[in-house]
Protein backbone atom coordinates (compact mmCIF):
# COMPACT_ATOMS: atom_id res chain seq x y z
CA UNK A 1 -20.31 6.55 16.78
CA UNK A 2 -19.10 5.97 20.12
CA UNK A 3 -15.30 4.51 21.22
CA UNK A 4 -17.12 1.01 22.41
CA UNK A 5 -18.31 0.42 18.36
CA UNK A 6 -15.85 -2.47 16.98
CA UNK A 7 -15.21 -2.72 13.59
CA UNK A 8 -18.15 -0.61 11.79
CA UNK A 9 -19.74 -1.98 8.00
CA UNK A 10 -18.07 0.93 6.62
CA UNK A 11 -14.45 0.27 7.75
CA UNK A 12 -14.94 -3.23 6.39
CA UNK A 13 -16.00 -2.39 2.95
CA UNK A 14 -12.83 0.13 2.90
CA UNK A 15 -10.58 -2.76 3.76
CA UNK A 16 -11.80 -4.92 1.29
CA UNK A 17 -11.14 -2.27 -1.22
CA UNK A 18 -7.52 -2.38 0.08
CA UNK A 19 -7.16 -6.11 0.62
CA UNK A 20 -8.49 -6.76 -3.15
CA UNK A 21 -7.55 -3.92 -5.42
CA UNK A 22 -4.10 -3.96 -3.78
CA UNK A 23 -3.31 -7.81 -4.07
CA UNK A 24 -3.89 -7.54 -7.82
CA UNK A 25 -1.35 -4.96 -8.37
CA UNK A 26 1.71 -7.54 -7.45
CA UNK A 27 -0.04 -9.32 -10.59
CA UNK A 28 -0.76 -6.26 -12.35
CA UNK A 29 3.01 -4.71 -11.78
CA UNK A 30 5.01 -7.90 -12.91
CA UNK A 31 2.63 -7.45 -16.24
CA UNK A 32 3.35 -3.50 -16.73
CA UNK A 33 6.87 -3.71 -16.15
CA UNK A 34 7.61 -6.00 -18.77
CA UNK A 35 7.82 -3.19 -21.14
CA UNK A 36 7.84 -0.32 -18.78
CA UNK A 37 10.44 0.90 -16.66
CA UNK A 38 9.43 0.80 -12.81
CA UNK A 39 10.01 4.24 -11.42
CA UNK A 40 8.52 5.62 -14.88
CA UNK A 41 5.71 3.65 -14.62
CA UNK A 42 4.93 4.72 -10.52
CA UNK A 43 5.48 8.24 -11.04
CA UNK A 44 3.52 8.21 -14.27
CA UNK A 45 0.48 6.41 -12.94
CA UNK A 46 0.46 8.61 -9.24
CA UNK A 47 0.65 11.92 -11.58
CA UNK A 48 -2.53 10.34 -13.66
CA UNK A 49 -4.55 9.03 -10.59
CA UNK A 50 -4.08 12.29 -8.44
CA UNK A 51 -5.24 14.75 -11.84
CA UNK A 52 -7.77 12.90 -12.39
CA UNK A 53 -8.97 13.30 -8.30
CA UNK A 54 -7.82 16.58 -8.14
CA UNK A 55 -10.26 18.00 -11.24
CA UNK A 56 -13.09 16.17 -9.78
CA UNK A 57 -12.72 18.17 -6.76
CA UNK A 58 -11.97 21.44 -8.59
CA UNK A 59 -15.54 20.60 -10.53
CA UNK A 60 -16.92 19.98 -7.37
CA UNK A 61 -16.12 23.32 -6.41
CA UNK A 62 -13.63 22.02 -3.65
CA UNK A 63 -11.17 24.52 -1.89
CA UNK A 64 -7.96 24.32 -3.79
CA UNK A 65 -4.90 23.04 -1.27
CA UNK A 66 -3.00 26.06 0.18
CA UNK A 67 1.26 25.46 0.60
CA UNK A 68 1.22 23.99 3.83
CA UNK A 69 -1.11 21.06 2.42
CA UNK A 70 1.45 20.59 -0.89
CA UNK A 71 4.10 20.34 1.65
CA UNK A 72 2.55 17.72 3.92
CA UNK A 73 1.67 16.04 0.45
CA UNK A 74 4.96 16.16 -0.53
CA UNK A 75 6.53 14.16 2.75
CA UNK A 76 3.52 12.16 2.68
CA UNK A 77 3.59 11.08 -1.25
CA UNK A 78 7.72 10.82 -0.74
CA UNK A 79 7.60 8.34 2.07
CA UNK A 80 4.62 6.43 0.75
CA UNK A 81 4.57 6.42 -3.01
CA UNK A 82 8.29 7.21 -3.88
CA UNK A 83 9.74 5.61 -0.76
CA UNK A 84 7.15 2.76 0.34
CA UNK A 85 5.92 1.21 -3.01
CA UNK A 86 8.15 2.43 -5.76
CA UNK A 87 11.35 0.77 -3.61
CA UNK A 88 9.73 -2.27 -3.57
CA UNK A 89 9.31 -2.98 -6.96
CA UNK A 90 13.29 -1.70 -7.56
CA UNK A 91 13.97 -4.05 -5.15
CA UNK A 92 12.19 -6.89 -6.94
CA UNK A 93 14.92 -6.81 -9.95
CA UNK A 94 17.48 -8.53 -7.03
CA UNK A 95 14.97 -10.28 -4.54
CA UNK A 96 11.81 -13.09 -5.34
CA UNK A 97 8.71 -11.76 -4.91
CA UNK A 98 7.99 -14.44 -2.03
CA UNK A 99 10.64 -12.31 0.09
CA UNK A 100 9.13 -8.95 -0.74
CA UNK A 101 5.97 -9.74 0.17
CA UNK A 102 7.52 -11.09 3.37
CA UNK A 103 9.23 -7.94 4.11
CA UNK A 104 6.65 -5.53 3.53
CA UNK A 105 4.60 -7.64 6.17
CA UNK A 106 6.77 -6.01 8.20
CA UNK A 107 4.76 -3.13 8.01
CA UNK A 108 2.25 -3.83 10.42
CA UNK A 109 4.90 -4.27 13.54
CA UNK A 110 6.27 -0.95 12.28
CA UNK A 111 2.73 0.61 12.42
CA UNK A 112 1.83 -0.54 15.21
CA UNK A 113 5.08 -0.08 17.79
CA UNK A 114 5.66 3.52 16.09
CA UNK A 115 2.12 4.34 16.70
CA UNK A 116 2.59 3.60 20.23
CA UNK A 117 6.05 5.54 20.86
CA UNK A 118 5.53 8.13 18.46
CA UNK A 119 2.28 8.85 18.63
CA UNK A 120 1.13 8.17 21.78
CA UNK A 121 -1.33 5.54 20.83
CA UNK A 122 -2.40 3.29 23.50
CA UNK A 123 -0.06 -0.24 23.86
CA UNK A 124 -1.11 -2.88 21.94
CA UNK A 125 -3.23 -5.70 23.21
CA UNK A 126 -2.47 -9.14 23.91
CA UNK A 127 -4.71 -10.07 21.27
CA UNK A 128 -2.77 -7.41 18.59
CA UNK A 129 0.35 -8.73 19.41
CA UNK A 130 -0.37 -12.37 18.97
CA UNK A 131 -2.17 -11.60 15.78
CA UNK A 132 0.83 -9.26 14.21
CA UNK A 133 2.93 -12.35 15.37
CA UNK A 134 0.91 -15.12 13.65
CA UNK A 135 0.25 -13.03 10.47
CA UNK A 136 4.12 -12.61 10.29
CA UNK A 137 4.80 -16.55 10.56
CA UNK A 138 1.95 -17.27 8.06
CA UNK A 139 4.06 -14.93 5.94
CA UNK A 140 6.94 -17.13 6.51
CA UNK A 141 5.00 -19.89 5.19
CA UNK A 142 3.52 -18.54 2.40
CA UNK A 143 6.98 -17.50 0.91
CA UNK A 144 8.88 -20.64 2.30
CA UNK A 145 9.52 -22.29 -1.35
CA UNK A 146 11.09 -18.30 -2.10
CA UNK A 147 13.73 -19.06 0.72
CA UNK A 148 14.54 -22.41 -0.33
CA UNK A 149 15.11 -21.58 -3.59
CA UNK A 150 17.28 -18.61 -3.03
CA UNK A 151 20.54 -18.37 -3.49
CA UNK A 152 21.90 -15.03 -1.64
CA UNK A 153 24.35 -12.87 -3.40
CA UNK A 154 25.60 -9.07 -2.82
CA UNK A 155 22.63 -7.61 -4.78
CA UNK A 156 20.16 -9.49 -3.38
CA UNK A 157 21.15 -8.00 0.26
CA UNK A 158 20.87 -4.73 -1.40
CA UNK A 159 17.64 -5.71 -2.00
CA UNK A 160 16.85 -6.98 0.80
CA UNK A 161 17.92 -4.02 2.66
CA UNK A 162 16.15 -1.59 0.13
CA UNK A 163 12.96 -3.74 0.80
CA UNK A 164 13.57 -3.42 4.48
CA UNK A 165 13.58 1.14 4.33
CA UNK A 166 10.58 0.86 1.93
CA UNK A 167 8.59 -0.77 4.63
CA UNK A 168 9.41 1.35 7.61
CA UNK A 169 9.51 4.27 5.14
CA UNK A 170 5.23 3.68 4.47
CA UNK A 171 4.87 2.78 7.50
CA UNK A 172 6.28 6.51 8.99
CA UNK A 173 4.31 8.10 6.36
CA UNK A 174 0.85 6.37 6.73
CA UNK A 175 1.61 7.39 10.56
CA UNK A 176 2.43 11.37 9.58
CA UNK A 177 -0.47 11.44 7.06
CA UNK A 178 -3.05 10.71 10.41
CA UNK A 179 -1.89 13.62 12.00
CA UNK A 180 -0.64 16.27 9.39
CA UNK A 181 -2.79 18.89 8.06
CA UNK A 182 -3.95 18.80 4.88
CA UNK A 183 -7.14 19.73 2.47
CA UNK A 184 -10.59 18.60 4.34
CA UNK A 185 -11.54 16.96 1.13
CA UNK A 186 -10.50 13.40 1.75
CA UNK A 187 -10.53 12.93 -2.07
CA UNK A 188 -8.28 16.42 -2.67
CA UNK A 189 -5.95 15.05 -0.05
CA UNK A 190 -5.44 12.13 -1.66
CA UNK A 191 -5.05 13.64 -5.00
CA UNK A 192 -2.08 15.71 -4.23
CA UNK A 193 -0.78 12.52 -2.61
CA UNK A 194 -0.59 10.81 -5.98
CA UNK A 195 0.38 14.61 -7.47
CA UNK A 196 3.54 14.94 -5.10
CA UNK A 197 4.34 11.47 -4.93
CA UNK A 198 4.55 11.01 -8.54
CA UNK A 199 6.42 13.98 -9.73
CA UNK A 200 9.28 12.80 -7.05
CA UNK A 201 9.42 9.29 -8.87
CA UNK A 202 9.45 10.78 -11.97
CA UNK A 203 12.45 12.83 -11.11
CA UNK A 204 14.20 9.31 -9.82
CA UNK A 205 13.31 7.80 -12.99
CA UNK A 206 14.37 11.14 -15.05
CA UNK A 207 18.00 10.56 -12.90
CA UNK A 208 17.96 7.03 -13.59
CA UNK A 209 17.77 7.32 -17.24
CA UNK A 210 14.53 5.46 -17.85
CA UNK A 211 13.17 8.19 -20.35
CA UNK A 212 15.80 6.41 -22.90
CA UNK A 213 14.89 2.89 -21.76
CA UNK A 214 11.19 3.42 -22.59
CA UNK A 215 10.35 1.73 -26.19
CA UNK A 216 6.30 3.14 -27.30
CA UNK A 217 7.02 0.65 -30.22
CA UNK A 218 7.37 -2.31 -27.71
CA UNK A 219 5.13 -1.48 -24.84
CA UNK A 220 2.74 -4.42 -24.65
CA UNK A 221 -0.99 -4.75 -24.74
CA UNK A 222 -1.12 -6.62 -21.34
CA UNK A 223 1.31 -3.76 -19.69
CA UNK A 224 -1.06 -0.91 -21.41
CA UNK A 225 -4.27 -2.87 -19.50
CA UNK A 226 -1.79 -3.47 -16.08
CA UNK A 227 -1.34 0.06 -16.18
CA UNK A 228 -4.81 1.37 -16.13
CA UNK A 229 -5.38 -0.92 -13.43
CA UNK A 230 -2.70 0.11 -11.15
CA UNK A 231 -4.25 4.08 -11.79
CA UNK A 232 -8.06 3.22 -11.72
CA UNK A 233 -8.39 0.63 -9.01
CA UNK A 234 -4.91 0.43 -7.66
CA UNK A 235 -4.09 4.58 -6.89
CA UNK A 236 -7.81 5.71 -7.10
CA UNK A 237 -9.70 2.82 -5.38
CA UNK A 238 -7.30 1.26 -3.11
CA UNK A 239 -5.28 4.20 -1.73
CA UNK A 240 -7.94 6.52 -1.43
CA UNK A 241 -9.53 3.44 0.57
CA UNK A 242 -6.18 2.75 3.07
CA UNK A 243 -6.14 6.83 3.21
CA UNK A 244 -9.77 6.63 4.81
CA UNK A 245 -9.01 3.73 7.09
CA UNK A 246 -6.36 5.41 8.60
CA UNK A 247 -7.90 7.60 9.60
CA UNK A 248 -11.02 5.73 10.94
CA UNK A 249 -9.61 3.11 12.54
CA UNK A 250 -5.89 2.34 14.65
CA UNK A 251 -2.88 2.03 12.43
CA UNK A 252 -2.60 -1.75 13.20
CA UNK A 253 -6.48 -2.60 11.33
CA UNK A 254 -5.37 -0.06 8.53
CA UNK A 255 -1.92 -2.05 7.71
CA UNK A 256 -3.55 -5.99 8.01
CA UNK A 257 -3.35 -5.47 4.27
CA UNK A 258 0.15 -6.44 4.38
CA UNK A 259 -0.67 -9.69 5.74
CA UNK A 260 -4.05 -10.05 3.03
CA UNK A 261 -2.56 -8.77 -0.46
CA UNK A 262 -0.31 -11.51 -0.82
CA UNK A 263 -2.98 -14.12 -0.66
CA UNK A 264 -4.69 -12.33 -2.62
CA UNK A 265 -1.63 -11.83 -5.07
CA UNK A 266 -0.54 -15.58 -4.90
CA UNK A 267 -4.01 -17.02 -6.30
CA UNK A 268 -4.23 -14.29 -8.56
CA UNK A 269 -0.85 -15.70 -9.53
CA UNK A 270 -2.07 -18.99 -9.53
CA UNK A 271 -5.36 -18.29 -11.88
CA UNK A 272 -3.98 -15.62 -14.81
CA UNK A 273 0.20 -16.50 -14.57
CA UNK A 274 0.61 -20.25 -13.96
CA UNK A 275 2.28 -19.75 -10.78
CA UNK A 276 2.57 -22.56 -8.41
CA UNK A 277 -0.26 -22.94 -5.06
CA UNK A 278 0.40 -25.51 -2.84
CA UNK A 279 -1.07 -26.92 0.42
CA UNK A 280 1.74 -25.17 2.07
CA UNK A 281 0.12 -21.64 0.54
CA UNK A 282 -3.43 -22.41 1.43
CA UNK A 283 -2.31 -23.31 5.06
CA UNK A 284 -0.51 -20.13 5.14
CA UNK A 285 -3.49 -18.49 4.09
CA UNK A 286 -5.82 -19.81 6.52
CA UNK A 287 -3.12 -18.57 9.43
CA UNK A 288 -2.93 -15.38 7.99
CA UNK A 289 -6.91 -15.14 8.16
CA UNK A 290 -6.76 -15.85 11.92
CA UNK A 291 -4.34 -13.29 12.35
CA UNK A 292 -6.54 -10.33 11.25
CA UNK A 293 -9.41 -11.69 13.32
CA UNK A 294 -6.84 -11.60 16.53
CA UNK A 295 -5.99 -8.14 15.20
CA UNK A 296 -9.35 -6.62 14.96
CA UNK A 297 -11.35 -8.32 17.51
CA UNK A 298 -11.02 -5.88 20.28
CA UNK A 299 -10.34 -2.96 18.23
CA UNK A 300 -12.33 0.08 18.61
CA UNK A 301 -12.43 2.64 15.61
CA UNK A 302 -11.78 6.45 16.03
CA UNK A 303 -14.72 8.47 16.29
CA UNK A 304 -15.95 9.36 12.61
CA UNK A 305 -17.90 12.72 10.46
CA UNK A 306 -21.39 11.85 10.75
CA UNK A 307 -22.40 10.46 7.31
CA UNK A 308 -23.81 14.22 6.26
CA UNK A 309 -19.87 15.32 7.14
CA UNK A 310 -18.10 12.48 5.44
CA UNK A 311 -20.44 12.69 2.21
CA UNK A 312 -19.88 16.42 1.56
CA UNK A 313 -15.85 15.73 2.15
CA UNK A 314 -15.56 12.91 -0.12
């Protein structure tokens, strides 16, 4: 694959393994954490998803990381896991879900400018900038009946600004996991992602007291099925998809799921929760489309394994 290929078959099927499995875990993480505390429930189902990965690979016969990768996993699962998603849904006890969703399509901008300074990427395009712009005010729309209903108070800016560090926090760790070393087994990677990740929120949620909030007796059927979802095709499927993309493509294709999982959360929504769609949301939707076609027209993806390569890593 040459540097003059545009987006490849492959690359799309990974993102709509991210766009999909991700927009059903808003759904699926307002169900589980109706009877299950949040940073109990995150570091329980990252522990789950990355054992599971990690003995697959250890059937396989795959190398077994050495310390430098458990490290890397370590900073990698803190900013991402503990730091990116877990945040986000502590920060949903104070803020709407309308203005989370906003907020973490943030992360694309982040992506995208740290990319460039940090990382030396090369500036964005025209056409990049004008699509992280539009995707950002269809977000806007799609949340607008969030704003007006709002009514601000001190621990909503908490959450606000909590929302705010989980979004630049993934955003600095999908960057670092592109260029740090770890296992050549993109599945083993990702495994002690989840492993790392998930011990560090279970140590929050071990601080916070949540092992004496947790009721077996009143755990719920529908947070039981939530929470296989979020390990099966939210941890395994998705992430191990947005880890691959990352790495095939430029940060600011990988993080357009920002701008697609809450469309795909807000008719999930809509269809299983009785939650309001309007014209306004459909609208929103449409811009939102446009913006990931700006974003990925003139995009060119990093130069990939051959398919013999990539099948005997994965």
């Amino acid at each position: 694959m040459n540097s003059s290929n545009r987006i490849t078959f492959p690359i799309v099927i990974a993102l709509l393994a991210v766009y999909f499995p991700w927009g059903g875990t808003y759904l699926a993480m307002k169900f589980a954490v109706e009877t299950l505390p949040p940073f109990l429930l995150a570091g329980t189902r990252f522990v789950i998803a990355g054992a599971i990965l990690y003995l697959w690979e250890v059937y396989k016969g795959t190398k077994t990381p050495d310390t430098l990768h458990w490290r890397n996993a370590a900073i990698i699962g803190g900013l991402m896991l503990l730091g990116g998603n877990s945040l986000v849904v502590w920060a949903e006890q104070t803020v709407s879900s309308g203005i989370a969703a906003l907020i973490v399509a943030t992360v694309p901008l982040w992506m995208t400018i740290l990319a460039w300074i940090w990382q030396g990427n090369a500036r964005p395009t025209i056409y990049v900038l004008l699509g992280l712009l539009l995707g950002f005010l269809g977000q806007v729309l799609l949340v607008s009946n969030s704003f007006h209903s709002s009514s601000y108070d001190s621990s909503q800016i908490y959450g606000y600004l909590v929302s705010m560090f989980a979004s630049l926090s993934w955003a600095i760790g999908s960057l670092y996991s592109r260029k740090a070393q770890l296992p050549k087994s993109a599945l083993m990677s990702i495994a002690i992602q989840n492993i790392m990740g998930g011990v560090l929120c279970l140590i929050v949620a071990i601080s916070l007291g949540e092992l004496g909030q947790l009721n077996i007796e009143q755990v719920s059927t529908r947070s039981l099925f939530s929470f296989a979802y979020l390990i099966f095709i939210g941890s395994i499927i998705g992430f191990s998809a947005y880890i691959w993309v990352l790495k095939a493509t430029e940060p600011a294709i990988a993080s357009t799921y920002a701008y697609v999982n809450p469309i795909v959360a807000v008719f999930l929504g809509w269809a299983f929760a009785n939650e309001q769609l309007t014209s306004s949301t459909a609208i929103a939707a449409l811009i939102i489309l446009a913006s990931v076609f700006l974003i990925t027209r003139n995009a060119a993806p990093k130069k990939l394994p051959s398919p013999t390569t990539a099948a005997k890593n994965i």
